[in-house]
C-alpha atoms as a PDB file:
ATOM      1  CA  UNK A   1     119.457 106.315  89.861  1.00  0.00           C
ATOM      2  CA  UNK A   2     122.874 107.752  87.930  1.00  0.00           C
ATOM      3  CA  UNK A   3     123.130 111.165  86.735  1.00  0.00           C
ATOM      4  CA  UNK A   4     122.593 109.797  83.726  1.00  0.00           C
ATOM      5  CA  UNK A   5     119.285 108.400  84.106  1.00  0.00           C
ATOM      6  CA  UNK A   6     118.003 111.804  84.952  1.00  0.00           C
ATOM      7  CA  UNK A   7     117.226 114.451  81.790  1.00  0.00           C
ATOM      8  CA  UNK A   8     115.291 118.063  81.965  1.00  0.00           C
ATOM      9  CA  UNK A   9     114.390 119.164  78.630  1.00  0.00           C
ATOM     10  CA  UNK A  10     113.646 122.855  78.026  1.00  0.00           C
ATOM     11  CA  UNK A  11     112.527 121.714  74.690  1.00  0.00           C
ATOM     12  CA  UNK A  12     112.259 118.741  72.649  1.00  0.00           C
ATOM     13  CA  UNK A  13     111.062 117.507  69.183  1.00  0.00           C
ATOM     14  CA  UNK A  14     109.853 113.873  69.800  1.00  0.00           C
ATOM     15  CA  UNK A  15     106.805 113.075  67.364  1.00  0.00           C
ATOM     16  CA  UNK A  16     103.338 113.358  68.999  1.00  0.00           C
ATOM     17  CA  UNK A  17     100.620 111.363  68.203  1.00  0.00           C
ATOM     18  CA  UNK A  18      97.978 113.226  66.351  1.00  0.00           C
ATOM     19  CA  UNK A  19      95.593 113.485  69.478  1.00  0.00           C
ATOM     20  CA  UNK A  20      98.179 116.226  70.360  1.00  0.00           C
ATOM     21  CA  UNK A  21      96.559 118.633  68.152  1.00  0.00           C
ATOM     22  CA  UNK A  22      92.524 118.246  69.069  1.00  0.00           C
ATOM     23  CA  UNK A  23      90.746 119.502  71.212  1.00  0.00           C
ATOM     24  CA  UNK A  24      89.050 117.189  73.249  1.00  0.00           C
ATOM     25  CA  UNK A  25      84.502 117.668  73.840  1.00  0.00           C
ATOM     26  CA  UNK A  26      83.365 118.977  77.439  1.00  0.00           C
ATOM     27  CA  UNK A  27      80.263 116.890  78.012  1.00  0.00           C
ATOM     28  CA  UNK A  28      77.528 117.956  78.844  1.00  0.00           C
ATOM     29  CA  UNK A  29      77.667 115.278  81.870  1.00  0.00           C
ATOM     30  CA  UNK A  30      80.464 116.228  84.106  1.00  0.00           C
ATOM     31  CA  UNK A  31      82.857 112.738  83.804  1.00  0.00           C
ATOM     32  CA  UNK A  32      83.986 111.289  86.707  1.00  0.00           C
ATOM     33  CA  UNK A  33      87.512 111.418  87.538  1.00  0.00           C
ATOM     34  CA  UNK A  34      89.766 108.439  86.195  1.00  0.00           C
ATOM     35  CA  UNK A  35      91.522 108.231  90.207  1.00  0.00           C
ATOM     36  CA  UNK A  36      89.707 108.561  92.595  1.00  0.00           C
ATOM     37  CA  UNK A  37      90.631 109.758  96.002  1.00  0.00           C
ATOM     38  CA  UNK A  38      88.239 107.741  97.294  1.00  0.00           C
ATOM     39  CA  UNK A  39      89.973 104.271  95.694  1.00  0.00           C
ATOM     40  CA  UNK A  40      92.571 102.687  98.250  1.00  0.00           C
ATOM     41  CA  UNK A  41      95.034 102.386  95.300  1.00  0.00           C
ATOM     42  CA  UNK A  42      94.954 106.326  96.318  1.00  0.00           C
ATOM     43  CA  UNK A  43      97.206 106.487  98.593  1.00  0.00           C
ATOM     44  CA  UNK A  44     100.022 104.358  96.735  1.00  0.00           C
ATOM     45  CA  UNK A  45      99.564 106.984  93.795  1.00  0.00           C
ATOM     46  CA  UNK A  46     100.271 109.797  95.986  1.00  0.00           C
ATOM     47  CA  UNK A  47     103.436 108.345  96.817  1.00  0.00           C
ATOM     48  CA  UNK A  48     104.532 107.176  93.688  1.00  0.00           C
ATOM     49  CA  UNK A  49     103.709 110.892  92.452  1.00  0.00           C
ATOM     50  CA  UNK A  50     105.460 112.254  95.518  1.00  0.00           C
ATOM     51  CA  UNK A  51     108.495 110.329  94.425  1.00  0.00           C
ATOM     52  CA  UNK A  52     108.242 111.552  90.916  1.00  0.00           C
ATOM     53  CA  UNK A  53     108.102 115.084  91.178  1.00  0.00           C
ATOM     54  CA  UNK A  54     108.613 116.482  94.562  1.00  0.00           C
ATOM     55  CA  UNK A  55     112.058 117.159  94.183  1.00  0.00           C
ATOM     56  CA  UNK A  56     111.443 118.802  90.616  1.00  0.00           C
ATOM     57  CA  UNK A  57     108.337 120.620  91.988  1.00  0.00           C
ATOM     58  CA  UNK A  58     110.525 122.167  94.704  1.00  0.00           C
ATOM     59  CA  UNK A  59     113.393 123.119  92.950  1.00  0.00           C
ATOM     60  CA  UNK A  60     110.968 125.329  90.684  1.00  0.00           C
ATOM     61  CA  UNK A  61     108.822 126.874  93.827  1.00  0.00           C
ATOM     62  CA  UNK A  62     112.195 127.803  94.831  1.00  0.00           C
ATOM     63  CA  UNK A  63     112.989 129.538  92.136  1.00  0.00           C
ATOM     64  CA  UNK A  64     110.222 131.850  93.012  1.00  0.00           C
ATOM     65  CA  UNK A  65     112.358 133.887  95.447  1.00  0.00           C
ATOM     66  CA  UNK A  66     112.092 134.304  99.615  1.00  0.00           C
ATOM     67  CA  UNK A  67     108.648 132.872 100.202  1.00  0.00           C
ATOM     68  CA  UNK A  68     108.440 134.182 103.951  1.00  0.00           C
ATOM     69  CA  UNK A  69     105.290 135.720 104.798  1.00  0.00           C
ATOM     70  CA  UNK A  70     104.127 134.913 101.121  1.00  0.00           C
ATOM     71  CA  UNK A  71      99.993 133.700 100.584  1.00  0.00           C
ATOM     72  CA  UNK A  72      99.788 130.581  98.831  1.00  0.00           C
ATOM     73  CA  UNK A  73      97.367 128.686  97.542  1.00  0.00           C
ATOM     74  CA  UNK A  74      98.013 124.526  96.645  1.00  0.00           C
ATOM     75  CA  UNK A  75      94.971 123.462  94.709  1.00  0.00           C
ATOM     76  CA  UNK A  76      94.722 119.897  94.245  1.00  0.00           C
ATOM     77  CA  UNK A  77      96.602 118.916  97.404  1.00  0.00           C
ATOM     78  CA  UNK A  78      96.479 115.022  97.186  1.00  0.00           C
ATOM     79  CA  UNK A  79      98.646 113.778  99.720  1.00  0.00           C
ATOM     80  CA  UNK A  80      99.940 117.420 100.959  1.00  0.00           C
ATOM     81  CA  UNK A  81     103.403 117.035 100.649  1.00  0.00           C
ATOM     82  CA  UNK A  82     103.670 119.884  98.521  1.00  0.00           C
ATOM     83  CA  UNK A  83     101.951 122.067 101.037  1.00  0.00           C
ATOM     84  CA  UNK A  84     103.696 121.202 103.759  1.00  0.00           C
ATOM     85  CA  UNK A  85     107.201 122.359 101.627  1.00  0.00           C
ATOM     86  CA  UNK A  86     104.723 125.551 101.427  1.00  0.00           C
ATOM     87  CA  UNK A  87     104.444 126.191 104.557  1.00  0.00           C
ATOM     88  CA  UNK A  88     108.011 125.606 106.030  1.00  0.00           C
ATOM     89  CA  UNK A  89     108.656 128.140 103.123  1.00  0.00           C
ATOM     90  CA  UNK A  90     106.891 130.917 104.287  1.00  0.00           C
ATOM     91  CA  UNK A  91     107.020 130.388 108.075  1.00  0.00           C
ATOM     92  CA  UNK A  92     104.782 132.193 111.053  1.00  0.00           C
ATOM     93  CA  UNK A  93     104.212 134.932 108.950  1.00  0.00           C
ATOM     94  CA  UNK A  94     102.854 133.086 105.940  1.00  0.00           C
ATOM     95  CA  UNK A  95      99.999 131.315 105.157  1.00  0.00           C
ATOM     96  CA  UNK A  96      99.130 128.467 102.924  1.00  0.00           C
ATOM     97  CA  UNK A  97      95.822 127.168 102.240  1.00  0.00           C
ATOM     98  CA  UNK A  98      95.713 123.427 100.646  1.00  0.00           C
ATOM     99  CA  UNK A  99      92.265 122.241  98.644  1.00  0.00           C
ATOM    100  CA  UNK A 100      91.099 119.284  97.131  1.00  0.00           C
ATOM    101  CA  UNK A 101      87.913 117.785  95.989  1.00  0.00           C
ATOM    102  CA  UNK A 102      88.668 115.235  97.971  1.00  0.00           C
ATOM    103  CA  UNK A 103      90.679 116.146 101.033  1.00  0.00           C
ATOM    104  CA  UNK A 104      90.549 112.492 102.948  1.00  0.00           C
ATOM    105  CA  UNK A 105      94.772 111.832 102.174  1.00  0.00           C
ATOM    106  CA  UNK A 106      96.032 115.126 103.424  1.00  0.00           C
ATOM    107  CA  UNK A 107      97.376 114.445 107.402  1.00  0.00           C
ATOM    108  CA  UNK A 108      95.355 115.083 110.506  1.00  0.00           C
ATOM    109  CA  UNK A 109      96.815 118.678 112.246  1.00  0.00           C
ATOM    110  CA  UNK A 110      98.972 119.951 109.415  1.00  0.00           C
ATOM    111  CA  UNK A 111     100.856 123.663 109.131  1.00  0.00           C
ATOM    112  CA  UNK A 112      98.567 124.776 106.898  1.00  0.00           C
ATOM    113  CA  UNK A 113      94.821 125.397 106.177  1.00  0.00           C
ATOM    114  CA  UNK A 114      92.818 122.865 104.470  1.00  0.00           C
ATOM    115  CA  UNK A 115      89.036 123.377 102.615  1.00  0.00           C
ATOM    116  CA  UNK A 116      86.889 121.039 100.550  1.00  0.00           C
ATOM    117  CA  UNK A 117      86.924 122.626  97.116  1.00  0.00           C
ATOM    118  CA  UNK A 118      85.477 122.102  93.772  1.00  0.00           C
ATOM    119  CA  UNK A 119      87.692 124.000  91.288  1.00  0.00           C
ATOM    120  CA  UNK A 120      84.950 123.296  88.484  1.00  0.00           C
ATOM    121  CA  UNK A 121      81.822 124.629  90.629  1.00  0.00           C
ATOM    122  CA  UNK A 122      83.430 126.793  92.997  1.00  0.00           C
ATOM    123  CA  UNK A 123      85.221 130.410  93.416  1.00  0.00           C
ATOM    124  CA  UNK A 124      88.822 130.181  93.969  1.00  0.00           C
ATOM    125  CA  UNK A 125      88.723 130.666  97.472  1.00  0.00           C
ATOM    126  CA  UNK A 126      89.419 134.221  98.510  1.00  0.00           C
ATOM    127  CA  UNK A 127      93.055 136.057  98.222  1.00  0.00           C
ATOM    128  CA  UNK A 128      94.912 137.540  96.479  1.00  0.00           C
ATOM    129  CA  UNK A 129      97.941 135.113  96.239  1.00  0.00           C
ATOM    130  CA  UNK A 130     101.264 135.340  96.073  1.00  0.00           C
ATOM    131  CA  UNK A 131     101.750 131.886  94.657  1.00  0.00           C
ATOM    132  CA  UNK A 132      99.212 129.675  93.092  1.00  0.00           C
ATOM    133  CA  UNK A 133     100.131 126.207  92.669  1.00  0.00           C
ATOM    134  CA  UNK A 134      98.427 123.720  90.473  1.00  0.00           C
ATOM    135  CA  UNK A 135      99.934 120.311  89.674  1.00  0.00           C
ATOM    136  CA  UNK A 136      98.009 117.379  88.256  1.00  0.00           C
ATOM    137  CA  UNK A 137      95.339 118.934  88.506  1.00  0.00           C
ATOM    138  CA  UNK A 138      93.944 121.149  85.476  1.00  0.00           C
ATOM    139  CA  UNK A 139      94.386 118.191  82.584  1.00  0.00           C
ATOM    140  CA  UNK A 140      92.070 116.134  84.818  1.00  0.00           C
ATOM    141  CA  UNK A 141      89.039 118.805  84.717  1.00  0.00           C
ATOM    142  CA  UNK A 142      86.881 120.106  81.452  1.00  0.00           C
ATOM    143  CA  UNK A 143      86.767 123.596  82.412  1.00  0.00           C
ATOM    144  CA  UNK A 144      90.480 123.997  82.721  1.00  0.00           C
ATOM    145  CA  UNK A 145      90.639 126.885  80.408  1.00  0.00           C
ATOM    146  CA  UNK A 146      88.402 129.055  82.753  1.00  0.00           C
ATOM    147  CA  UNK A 147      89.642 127.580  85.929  1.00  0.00           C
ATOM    148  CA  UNK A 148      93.288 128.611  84.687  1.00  0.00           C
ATOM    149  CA  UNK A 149      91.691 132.487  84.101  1.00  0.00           C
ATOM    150  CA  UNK A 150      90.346 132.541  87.557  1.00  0.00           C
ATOM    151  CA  UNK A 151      93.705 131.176  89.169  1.00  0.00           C
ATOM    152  CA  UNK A 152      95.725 133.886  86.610  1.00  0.00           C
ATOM    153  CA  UNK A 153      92.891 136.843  87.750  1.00  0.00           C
ATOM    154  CA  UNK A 154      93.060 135.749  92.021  1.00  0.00           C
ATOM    155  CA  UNK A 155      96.777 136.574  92.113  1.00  0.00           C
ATOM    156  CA  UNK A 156      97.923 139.753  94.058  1.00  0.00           C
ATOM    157  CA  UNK A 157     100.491 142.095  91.611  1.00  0.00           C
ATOM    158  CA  UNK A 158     103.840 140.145  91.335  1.00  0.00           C
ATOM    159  CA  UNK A 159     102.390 137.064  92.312  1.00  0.00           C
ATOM    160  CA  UNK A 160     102.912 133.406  90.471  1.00  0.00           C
ATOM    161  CA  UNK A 161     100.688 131.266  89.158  1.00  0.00           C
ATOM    162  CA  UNK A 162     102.351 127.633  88.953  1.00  0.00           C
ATOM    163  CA  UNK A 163     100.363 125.409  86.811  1.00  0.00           C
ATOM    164  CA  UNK A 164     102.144 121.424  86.388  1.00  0.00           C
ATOM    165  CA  UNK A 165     101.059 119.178  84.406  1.00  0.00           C
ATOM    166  CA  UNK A 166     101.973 115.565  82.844  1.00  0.00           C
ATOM    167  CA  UNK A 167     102.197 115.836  78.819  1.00  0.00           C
ATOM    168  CA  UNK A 168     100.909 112.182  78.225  1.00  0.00           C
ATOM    169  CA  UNK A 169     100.889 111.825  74.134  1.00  0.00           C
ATOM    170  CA  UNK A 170     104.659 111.927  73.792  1.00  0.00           C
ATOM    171  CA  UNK A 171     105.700 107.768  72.809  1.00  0.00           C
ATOM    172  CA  UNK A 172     108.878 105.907  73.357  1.00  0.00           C
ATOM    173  CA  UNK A 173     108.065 105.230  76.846  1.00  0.00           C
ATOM    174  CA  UNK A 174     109.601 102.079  77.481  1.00  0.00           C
ATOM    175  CA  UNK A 175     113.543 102.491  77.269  1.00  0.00           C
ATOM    176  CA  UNK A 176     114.656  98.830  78.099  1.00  0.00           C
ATOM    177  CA  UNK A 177     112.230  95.745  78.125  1.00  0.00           C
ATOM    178  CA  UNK A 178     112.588  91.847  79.015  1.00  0.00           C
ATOM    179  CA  UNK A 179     110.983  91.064  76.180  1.00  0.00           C
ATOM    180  CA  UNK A 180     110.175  93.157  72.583  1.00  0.00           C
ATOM    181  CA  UNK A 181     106.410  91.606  73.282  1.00  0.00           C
ATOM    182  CA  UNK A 182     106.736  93.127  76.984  1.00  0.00           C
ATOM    183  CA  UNK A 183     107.542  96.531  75.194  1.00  0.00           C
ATOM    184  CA  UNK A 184     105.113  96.309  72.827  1.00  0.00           C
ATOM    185  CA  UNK A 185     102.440  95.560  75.521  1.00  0.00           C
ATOM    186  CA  UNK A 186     103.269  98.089  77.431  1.00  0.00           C
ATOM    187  CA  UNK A 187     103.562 100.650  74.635  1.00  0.00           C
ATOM    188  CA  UNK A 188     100.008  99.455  74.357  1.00  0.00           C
ATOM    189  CA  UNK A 189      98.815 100.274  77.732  1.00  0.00           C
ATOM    190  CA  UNK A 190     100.550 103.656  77.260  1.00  0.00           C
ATOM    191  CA  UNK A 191      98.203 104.418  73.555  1.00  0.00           C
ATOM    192  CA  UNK A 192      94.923 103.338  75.323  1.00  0.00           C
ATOM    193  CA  UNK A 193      95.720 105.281  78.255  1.00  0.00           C
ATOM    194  CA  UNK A 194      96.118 108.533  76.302  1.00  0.00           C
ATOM    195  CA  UNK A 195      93.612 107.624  73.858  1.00  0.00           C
ATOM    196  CA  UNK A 196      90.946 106.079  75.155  1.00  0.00           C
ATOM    197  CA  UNK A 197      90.709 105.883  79.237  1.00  0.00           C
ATOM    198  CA  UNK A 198      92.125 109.632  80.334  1.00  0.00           C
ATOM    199  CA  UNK A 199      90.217 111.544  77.751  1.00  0.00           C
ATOM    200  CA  UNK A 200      87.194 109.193  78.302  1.00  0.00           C
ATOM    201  CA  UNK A 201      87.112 111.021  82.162  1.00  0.00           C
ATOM    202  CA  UNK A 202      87.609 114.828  80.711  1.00  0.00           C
ATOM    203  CA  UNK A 203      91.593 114.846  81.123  1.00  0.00           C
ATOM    204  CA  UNK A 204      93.109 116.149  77.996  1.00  0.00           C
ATOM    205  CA  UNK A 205      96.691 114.630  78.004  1.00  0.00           C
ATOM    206  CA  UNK A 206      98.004 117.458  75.712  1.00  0.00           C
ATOM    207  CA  UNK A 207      96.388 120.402  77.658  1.00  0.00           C
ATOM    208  CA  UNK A 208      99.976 121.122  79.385  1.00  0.00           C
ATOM    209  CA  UNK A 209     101.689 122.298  76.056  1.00  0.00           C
ATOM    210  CA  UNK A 210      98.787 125.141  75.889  1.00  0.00           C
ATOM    211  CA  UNK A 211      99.381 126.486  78.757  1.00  0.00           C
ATOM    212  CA  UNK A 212     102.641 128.530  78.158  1.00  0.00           C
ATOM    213  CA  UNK A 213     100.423 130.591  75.621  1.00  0.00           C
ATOM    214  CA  UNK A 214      97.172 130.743  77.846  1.00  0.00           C
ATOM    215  CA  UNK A 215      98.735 132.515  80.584  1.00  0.00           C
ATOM    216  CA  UNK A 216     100.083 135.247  78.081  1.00  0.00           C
ATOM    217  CA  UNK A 217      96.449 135.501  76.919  1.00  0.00           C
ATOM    218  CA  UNK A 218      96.028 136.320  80.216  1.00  0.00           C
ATOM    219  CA  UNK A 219      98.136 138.687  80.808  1.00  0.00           C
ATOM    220  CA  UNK A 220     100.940 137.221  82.823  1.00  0.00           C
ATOM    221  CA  UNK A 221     104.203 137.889  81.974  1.00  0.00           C
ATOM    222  CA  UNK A 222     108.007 136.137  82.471  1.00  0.00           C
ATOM    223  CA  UNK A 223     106.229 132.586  81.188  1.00  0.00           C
ATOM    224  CA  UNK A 224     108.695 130.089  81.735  1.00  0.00           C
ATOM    225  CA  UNK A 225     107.934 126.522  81.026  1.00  0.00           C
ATOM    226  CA  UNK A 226     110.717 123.791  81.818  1.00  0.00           C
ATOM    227  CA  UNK A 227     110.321 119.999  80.974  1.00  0.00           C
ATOM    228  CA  UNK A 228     110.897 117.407  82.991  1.00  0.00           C
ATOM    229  CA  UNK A 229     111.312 113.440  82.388  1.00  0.00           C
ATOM    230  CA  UNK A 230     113.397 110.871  83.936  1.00  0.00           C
ATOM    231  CA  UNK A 231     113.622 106.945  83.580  1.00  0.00           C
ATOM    232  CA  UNK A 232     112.328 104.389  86.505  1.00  0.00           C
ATOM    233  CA  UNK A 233     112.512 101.155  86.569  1.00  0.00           C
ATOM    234  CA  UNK A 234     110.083  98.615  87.764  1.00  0.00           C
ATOM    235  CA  UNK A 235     109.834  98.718  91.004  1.00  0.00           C
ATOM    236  CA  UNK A 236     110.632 102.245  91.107  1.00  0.00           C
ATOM    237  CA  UNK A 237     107.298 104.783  91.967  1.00  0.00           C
ATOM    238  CA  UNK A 238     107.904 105.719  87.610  1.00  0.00           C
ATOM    239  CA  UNK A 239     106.782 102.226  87.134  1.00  0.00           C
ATOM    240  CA  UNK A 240     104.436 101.431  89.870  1.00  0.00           C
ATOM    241  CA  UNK A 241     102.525 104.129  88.953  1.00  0.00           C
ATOM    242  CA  UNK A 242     101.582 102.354  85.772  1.00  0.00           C
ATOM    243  CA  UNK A 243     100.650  99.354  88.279  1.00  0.00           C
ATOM    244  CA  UNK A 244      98.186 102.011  90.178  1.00  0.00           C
ATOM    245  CA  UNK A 245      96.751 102.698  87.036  1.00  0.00           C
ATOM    246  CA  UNK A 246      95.854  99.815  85.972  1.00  0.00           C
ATOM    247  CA  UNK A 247      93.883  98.628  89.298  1.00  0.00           C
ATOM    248  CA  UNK A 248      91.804 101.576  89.727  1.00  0.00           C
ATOM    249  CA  UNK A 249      90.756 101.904  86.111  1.00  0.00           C
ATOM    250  CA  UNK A 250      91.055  98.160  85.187  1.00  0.00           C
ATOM    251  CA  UNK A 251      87.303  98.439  84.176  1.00  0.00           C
ATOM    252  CA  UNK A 252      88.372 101.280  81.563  1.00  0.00           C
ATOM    253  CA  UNK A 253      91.237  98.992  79.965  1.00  0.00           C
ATOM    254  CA  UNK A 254      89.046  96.203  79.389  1.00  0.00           C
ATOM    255  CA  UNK A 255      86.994  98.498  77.967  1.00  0.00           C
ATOM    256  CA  UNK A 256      89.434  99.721  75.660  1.00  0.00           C
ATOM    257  CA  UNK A 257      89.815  96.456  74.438  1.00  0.00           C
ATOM    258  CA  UNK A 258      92.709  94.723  77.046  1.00  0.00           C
ATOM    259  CA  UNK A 259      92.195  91.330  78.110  1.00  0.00           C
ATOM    260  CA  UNK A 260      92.180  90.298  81.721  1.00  0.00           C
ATOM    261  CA  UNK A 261      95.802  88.427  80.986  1.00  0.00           C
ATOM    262  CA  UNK A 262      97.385  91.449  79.632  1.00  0.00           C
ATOM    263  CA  UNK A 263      96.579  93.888  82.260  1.00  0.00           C
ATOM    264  CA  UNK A 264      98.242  91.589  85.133  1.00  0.00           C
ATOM    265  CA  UNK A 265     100.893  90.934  82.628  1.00  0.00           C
ATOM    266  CA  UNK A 266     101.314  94.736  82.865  1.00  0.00           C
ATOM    267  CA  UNK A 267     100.972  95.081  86.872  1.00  0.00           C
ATOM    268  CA  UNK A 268     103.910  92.277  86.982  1.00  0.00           C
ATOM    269  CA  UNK A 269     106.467  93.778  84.671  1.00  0.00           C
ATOM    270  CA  UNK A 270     105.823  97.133  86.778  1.00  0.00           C
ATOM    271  CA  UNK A 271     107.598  95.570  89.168  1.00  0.00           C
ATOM    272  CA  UNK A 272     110.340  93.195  87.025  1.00  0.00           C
ATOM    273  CA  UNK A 273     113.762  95.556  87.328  1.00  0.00           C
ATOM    274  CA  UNK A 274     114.313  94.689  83.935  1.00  0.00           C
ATOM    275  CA  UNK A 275     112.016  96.990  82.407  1.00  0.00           C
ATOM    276  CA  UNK A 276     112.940 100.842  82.304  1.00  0.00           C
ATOM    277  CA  UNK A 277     110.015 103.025  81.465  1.00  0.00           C
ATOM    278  CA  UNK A 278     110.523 107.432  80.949  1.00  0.00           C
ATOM    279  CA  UNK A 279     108.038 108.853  83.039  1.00  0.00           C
ATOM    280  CA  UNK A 280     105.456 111.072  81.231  1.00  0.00           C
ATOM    281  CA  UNK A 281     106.903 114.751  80.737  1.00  0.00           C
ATOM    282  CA  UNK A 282     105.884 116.937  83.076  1.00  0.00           C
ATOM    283  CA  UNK A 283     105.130 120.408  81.919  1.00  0.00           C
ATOM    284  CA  UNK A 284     105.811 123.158  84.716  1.00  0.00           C
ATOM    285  CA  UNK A 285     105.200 126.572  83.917  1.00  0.00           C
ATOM    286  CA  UNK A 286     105.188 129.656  85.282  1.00  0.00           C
ATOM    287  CA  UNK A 287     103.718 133.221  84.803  1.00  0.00           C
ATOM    288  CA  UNK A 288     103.542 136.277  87.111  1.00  0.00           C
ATOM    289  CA  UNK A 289     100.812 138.639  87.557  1.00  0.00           C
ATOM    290  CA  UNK A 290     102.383 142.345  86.518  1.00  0.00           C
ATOM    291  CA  UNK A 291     103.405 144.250  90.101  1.00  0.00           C
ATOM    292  CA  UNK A 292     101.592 147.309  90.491  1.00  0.00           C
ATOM    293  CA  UNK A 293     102.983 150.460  89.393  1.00  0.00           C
END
């Protein structure tokens, strides 16, 4: 990648498709989640995601200030490579618990605690916290709204909730293409992702633009939200994520009305270095928990 493949936005005014604006129905059944942990395409996605945003991720927990001896909580841990920044962070003196659902991907005997956790059904495990970290996680699950209160309410004064999250209904994905008809294909996998397969599993793919006002509504203050995008191409983890996507909700696409021939027509120009795709924005925002007085 050049310096010039590489763009942060702090804001931007590319047209959003209309699901931007609606709020999407909690049913009444608890969906299942689009990506399973469970799904040996897993484990590719956590790298591919690792790749992605890592570095970005970082750069904005550092931001936070000295995190020695700081309480942290990583909810949603996937593949634990965020924790594991955590807890070289704070050192001895720290502590950093990682959760998941699902906590099969994080590594055997890491530096930090690990616990089975349901954000939906379950407390947030005990604290306070001086950081709260959240990424990819909240768009996926119906009862983000409360879930983001109890995060905002479990942090100790000063503390930082960190909520990141991919803002899927922005278009104009594909940047450079083989083909116009390989474009337009995969600017179709892109619309029935957002429209029809993501929301189908309770993720809202506009939920991250909210969240800037939620945490004022709950009274954090010093909300800073910075944008992030950057172009992969195939090949790249940007691209191959698309690829992940595709085999472990294939079932979802067809259902959405792909054919069998389009979706491996997909997986193979994830990989052809001749397309260049903008990864999804990703939404990171911060608010902090007044310090006492």
């Amino acid at each position: 990648m050049t310096p010039d493949d590489v763009v942060d936005f702090a804001a931007t005014k590319t047209s959003r498709s209309p699901l931007a604006h609606q709020e999407l129905p909690v049913s009444a059944t608890p969906p299942t989640y689009a990506f399973d942990n469970d799904d040996p395409e897993a484990v590719g996605r956590h790298v591919h995601l690792a790749t992605l945003l890592d570095e970005f991720t970082i750069q904005r927990l550092s931001g936070l200030g000295d995190l020695t001896g700081r309480r942290c909580l990583e909810v949603g841990a996937g593949g634990g490579s965020v924790a594991a920044w955590l807890a070289d962070a704070t050192g001895p003196t720290g502590r950093v618990l990682a959760t998941d659902l699902n906590t099969r991907h994080l590594p055997p005997n890491p530096p930090y605690e690990v616990l089975r956790h349901d954000l939906e059904t379950e407390p947030v495990p005990e604290g306070p916290w001086d950081v709260i970290h959240a990424r990819l996680v909240l768009l996926h699950l119906p009862g983000r709204r409360a879930i983001l209160a109890r995060l905002a309410a479990a942090l100790a004064p000063g503390g930082a909730l960190v909520v990141e999250d991919f803002e899927a209904t922005f278009r104009k994905m594909v940047l450079a293409a083989p083909s116009p008809e390989a474009a337009e294909l995969i600017d179709t996998y892109h619309t029935l992702l957002v429209e029809h397969v993501l929301p189908a599993h309770g993720n809202d793919p506009s939920w991250a633009a909210r969240v800037p006002a939620l945490m004022l509504e709950e009274g954090l203050t010093d909300v800073d939200t910075v944008m992030h995008a950057r172009s992969w191409p195939g090949g790249t983890a940007g691209a191959l994520l698309i690829a992940a996507n595709i085999a472990q909700a294939r079932k979802d696409f067809l259902a959405a009305g792909m054919t069998p021939q389009q979706l491996d027509e997909v997986d193979r120009l994830a990989a052809d270095p001749r397309l260049l795709v903008r990864s999804h924005f990703t939404y990171s925002t911060i608010g902090r928990r007044p310090a006492a007085k």
